[in-house]
Every structure is written in structure tokens, then in C-alpha cells.
Protein backbone atom coordinates (compact mmCIF):
# COMPACT_ATOMS: atom_id res chain seq x y z
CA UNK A 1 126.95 105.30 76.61
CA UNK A 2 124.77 104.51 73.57
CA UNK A 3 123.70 101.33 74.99
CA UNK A 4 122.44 103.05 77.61
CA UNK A 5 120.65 105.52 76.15
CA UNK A 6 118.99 102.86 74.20
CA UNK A 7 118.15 100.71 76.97
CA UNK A 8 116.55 104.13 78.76
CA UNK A 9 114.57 104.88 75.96
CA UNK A 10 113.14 100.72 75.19
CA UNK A 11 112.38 100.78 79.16
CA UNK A 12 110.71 103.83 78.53
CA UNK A 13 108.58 102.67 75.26
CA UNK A 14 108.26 99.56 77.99
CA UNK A 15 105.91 101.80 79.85
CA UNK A 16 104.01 103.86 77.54
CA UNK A 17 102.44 102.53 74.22
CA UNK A 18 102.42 106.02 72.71
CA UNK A 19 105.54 106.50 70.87
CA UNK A 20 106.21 104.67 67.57
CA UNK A 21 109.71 105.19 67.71
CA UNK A 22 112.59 106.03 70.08
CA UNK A 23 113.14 108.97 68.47
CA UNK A 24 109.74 110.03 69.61
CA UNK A 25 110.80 109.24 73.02
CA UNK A 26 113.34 111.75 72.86
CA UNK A 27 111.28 114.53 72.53
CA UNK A 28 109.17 113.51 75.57
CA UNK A 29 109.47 116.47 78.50
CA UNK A 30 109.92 113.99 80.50
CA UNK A 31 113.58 112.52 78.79
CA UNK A 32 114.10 116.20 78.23
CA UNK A 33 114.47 117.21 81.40
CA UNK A 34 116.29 114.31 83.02
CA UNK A 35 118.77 114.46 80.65
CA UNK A 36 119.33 118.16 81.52
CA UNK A 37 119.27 117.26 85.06
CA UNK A 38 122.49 114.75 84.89
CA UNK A 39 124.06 118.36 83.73
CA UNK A 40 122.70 120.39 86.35
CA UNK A 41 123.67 117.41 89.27
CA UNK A 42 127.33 117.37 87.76
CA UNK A 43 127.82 121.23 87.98
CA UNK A 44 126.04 121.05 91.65
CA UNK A 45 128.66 118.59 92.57
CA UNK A 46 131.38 120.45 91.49
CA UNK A 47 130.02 123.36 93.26
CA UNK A 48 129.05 125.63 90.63
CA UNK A 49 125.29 126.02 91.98
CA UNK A 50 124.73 129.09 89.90
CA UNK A 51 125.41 127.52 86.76
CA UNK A 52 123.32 124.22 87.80
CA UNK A 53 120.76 126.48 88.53
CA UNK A 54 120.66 128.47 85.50
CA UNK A 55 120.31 124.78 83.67
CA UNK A 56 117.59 123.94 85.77
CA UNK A 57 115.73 126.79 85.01
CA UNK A 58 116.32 126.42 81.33
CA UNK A 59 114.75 123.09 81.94
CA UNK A 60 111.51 124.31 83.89
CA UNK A 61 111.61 126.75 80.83
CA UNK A 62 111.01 124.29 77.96
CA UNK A 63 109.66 121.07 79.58
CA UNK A 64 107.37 122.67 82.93
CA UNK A 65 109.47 120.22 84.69
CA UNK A 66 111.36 121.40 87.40
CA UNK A 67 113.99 119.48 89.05
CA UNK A 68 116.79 120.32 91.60
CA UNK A 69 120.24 119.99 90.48
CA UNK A 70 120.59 118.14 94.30
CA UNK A 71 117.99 115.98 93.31
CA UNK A 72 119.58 112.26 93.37
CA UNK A 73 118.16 110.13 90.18
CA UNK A 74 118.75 106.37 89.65
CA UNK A 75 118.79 104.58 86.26
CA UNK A 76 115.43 104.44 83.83
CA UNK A 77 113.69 107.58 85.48
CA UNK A 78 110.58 108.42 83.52
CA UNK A 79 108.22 111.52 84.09
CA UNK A 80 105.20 111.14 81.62
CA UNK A 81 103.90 114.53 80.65
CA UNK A 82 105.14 117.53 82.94
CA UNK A 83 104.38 119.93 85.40
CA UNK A 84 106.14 117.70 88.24
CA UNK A 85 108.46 119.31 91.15
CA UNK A 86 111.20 117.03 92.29
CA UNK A 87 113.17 118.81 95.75
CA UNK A 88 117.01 119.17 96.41
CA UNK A 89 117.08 116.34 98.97
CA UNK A 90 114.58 114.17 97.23
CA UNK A 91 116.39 110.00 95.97
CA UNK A 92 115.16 108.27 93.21
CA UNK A 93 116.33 104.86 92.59
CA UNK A 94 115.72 102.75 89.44
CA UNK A 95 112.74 102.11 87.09
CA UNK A 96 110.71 104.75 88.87
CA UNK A 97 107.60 106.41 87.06
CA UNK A 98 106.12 109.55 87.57
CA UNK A 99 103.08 111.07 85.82
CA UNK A 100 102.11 114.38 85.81
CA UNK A 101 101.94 117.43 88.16
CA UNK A 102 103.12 115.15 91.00
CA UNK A 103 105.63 117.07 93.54
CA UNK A 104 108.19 115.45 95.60
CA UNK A 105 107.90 118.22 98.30
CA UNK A 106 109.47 119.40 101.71
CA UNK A 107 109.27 120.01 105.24
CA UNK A 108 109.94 123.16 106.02
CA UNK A 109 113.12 122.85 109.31
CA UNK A 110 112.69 125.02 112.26
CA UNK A 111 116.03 124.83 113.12
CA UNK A 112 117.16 126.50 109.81
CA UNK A 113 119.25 123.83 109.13
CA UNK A 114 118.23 122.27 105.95
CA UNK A 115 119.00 118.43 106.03
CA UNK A 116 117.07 115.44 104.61
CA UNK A 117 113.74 117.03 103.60
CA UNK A 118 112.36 115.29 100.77
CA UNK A 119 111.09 111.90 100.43
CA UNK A 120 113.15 108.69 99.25
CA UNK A 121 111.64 106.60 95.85
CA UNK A 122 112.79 103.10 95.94
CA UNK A 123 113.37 101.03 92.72
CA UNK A 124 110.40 100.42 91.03
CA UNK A 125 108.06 102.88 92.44
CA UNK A 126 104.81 104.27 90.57
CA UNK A 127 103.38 107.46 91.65
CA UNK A 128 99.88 108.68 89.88
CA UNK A 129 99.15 112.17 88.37
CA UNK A 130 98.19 115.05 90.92
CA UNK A 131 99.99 112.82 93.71
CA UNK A 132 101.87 114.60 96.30
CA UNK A 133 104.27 113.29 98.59
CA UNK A 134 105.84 115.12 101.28
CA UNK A 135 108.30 115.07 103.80
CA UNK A 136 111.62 112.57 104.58
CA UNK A 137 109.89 109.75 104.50
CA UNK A 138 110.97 106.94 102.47
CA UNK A 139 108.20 104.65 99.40
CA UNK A 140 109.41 101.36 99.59
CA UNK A 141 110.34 99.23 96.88
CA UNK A 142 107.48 98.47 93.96
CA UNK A 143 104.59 100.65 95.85
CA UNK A 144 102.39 102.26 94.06
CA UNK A 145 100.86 105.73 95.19
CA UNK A 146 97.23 106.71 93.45
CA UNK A 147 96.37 109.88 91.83
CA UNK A 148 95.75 112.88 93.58
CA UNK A 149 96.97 111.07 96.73
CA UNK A 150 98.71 112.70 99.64
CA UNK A 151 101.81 110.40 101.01
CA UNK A 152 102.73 112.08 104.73
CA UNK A 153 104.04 108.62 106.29
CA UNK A 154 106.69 106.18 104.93
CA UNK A 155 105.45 103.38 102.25
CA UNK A 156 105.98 99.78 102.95
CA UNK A 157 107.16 97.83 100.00
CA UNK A 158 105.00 96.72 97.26
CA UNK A 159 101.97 98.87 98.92
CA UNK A 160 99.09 100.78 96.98
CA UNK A 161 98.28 104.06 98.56
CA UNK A 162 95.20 105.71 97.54
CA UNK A 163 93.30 108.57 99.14
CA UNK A 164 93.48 112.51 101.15
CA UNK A 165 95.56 111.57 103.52
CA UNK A 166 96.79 108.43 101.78
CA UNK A 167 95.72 105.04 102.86
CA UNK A 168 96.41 101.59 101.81
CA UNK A 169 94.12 99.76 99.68
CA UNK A 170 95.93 95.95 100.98
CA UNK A 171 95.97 95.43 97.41
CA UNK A 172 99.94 94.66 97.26
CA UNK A 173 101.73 94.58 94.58
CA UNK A 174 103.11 91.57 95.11
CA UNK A 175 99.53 89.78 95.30
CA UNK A 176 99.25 89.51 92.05
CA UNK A 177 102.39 90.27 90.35
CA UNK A 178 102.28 92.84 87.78
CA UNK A 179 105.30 94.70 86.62
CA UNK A 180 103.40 97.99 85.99
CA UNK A 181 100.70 99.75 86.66
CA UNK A 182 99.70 102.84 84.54
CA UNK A 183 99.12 105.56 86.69
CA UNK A 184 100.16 104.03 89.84
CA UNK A 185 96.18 103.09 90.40
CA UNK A 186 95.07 99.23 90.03
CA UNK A 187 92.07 98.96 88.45
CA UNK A 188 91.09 95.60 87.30
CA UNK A 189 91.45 91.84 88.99
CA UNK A 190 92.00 92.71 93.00
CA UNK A 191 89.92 95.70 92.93
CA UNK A 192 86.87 94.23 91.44
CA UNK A 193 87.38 90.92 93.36
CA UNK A 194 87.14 92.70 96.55
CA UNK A 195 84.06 95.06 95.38
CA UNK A 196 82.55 92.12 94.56
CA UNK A 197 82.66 90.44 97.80
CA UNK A 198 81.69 93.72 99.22
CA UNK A 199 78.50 93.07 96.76
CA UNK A 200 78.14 89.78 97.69
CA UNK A 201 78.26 90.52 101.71
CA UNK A 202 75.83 93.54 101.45
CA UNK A 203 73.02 91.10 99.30
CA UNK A 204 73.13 88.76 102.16
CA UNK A 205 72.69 91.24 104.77
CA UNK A 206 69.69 92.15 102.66
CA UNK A 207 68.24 89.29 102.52
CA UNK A 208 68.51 88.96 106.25
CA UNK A 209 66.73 92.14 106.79
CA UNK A 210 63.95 90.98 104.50
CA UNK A 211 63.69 87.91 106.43
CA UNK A 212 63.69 89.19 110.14
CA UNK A 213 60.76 92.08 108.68
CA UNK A 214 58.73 89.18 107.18
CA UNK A 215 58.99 87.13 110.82
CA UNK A 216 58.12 90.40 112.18
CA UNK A 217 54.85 91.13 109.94
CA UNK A 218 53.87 87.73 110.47
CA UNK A 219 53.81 87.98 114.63
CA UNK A 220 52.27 91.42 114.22
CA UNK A 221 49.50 89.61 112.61
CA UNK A 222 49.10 87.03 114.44
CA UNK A 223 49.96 83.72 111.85
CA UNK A 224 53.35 83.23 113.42
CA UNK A 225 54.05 79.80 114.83
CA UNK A 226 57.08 80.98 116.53
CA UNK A 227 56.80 81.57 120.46
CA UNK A 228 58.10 84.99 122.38
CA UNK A 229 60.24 84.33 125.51
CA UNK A 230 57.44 85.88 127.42
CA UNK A 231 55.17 83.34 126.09
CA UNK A 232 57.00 80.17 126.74
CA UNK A 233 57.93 81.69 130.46
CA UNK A 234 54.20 82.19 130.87
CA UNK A 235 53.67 78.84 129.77
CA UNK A 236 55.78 77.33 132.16
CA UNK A 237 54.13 79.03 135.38
């Protein structure tokens, strides 16, 4: 069990440069709360849902994280900072990071039955600050979801979604391997390769504007050497 905790706490230092020591790590919110949560999700297996959710609330008390005891959590869960909402039905599998005020919502069921309502987290998964993702739907392995994004539609794997409603950017993650991403956002190589192609494409349309007006100036005028179809057909009568 101490290996473990050890190895949760390096994979954690793994991911943020902040903390000088592990024992910095342990006062993060973030560790705080999970490791209240394994509580809660033992006493809401066992059926004791009013002590599970007097935990959780103890937890939303000193960390402004709130997690449901039903909430299923995999192995080296981080949540950076606080002020995150994780649902009953929401699955998190391993190496997942979550930044701040990011909620793992719900769809409300009209048949009052309530059911798989929260989204699934696949290993690996980065979700930015502000980011809200809502609904059964499932974020595939290694994706990547911006901040202040809003996820409505499942995630293929190793996708960046960025935008109100989210889109993707088809920057994978697997184009250019990286094994994290701060913030869930890429930021560097892909993104300013393809803004500078955009740069590049937009200059030569320019040009080509600049071009066509100078042919155009120049038959207004009269010094043109180049013929108009009327011309040549008139020269051909």
C-alpha cells in the first residue's frame, strides 16, 4: 500500500513541476479529496449512502471538490486545484488529469429512472480548466479536451477538442507523441505549423489579388498587351 501511494504521488509530481516534495503533494485538494473518495465509494458499496455522503460533503467542505461516492476512479487520478464536480455515474480510468472547475455532469432522465448519466474518462485523458463535459458519452483513450470547452458527443481516441460546442482541432495526440499536455490545450509544434500554413496560404492569395488588380489597372488604361475574348472574336470576323 505504500508503494502505491508513492507511485501516486511521483506520477503526480510527473505532471506538475510545483511541488518540491511529495509531502507537498499531499496537501494538494486534489490528493485530498480522492483519497476521501476511496472512503466514501467503500461505504456506498456497502450500502451505507448516508455515511458516504456525509464524507463527501466533508470533502466538498475542505478541498471545494466535490465528488460522488458512486463515482468510479481508476489508478493515478489527479485534480489540480479545485472547484471540480465529478457525478454518481461518471468512470475514470487511469492516469487521468483534471484541472480546475471542470464538471463531469448529467443528463437529466425523463423516465425517472436514473441509469448511466455521466460521461466515461478513458486512461490517459486530459481535460482543461472551465471544461465541461456532459452526458453518457464516453472520451476515448489519450484525448485531450481544451479549456472552457463543452464535450456533448463521444471523443475518439487520442483527439483534441477545443471550442463552445466542442470541436476537433485534427491535432491528435498521437501525431506527435507527447505524454502530457498541461491543461489539456496544445500549444506549440502542430498548432503553429498549421497557423503557419494558414499564413503562408493567405500571402499567396494576396499576392494573387495584387496581381489580377494590377492586370486590371493596366487594361483600364489602355497599356495592356493582353487581348479580351471580345477582341480576339472580333478579330476573327
Amino acid at each position: 500500500m505504500f508503494d502505491r501511494l508513492i507511485s501516486y504521488l511521483d506520477s503526480i509530481r510527473a505532471r506538475d513541476p510545483a511541488p518540491r516534495s511529495r509531502w507537498e503533494v499531499l496537501l494538494y485538494p486534489g490528493v485530498l479529496a480522492l483519497g476521501l473518495h476511496r472512503v466514501a465509494h467503500w461505504l456506498f458499496g456497502a450500502q451505507l449512502y448516508f455515511l458516504a455522503r456525509l464524507v463527501n460533503h466533508f470533502s466538498r467542505m475542505i478541498t471545494a471538490i466535490d465528488i460522488h461516492p458512486g463515482a468510479t476512479i481508476g489508478r493515478n487520478f489527479f485534480i489540480d486545484h479545485g472547484f471540480t464536480v465529478i457525478g454518481e455515474t461518471a468512470e475514470i480510468g487511469d492516469n487521468v488529469t483534471i484541472y480546475q472547475c471542470v464538471t463531469l455532469g448529467g443528463t437529466n432522465p425523463t423516465n425517472g429512472k436514473g441509469g448511466k448519466r455521466h460521461p466515461t474518462l478513458e486512461d490517459n485523458v486530459i481535460i482543461g480548466s472551465g471544461a465541461q463535459i456532459i452526458g453518457p458519452i464516453t472520451v476515448g483513450k489519450r484525448a485531450r479536451v481544451g479549456a472552457n470547452a463543452v464535450v456533448l458527443d463521444d471523443v475518439p481516441e487520442g483527439a483534441t477538442m477545443v471550442g463552445l460546442k466542442a470541436r476537433s482541432t485534427l491535432v491528435s495526440a498521437e501525431e506527435w507523441i507527447k505524454e502530457f499536455i498541461p491543461y489539456g490545450t496544445p500549444c506549440d509544434e502542430p498548432c503553429e505549423e498549421m497557423i503557419g500554413t494558414g499564413n503562408r496560404r493567405i500571402e499567396q492569395l494576396q499576392r494573387e489579388m495584387a496581381e489580377m488588380r494590377a492586370e486590371l489597372e493596366a487594361l483600364k488604361s489602355g497599356k495592356s498587351g493582353i487581348e479580351l475574348p471580345a477582341q480576339r472574336s472580333g478579330t476573327d470576323s
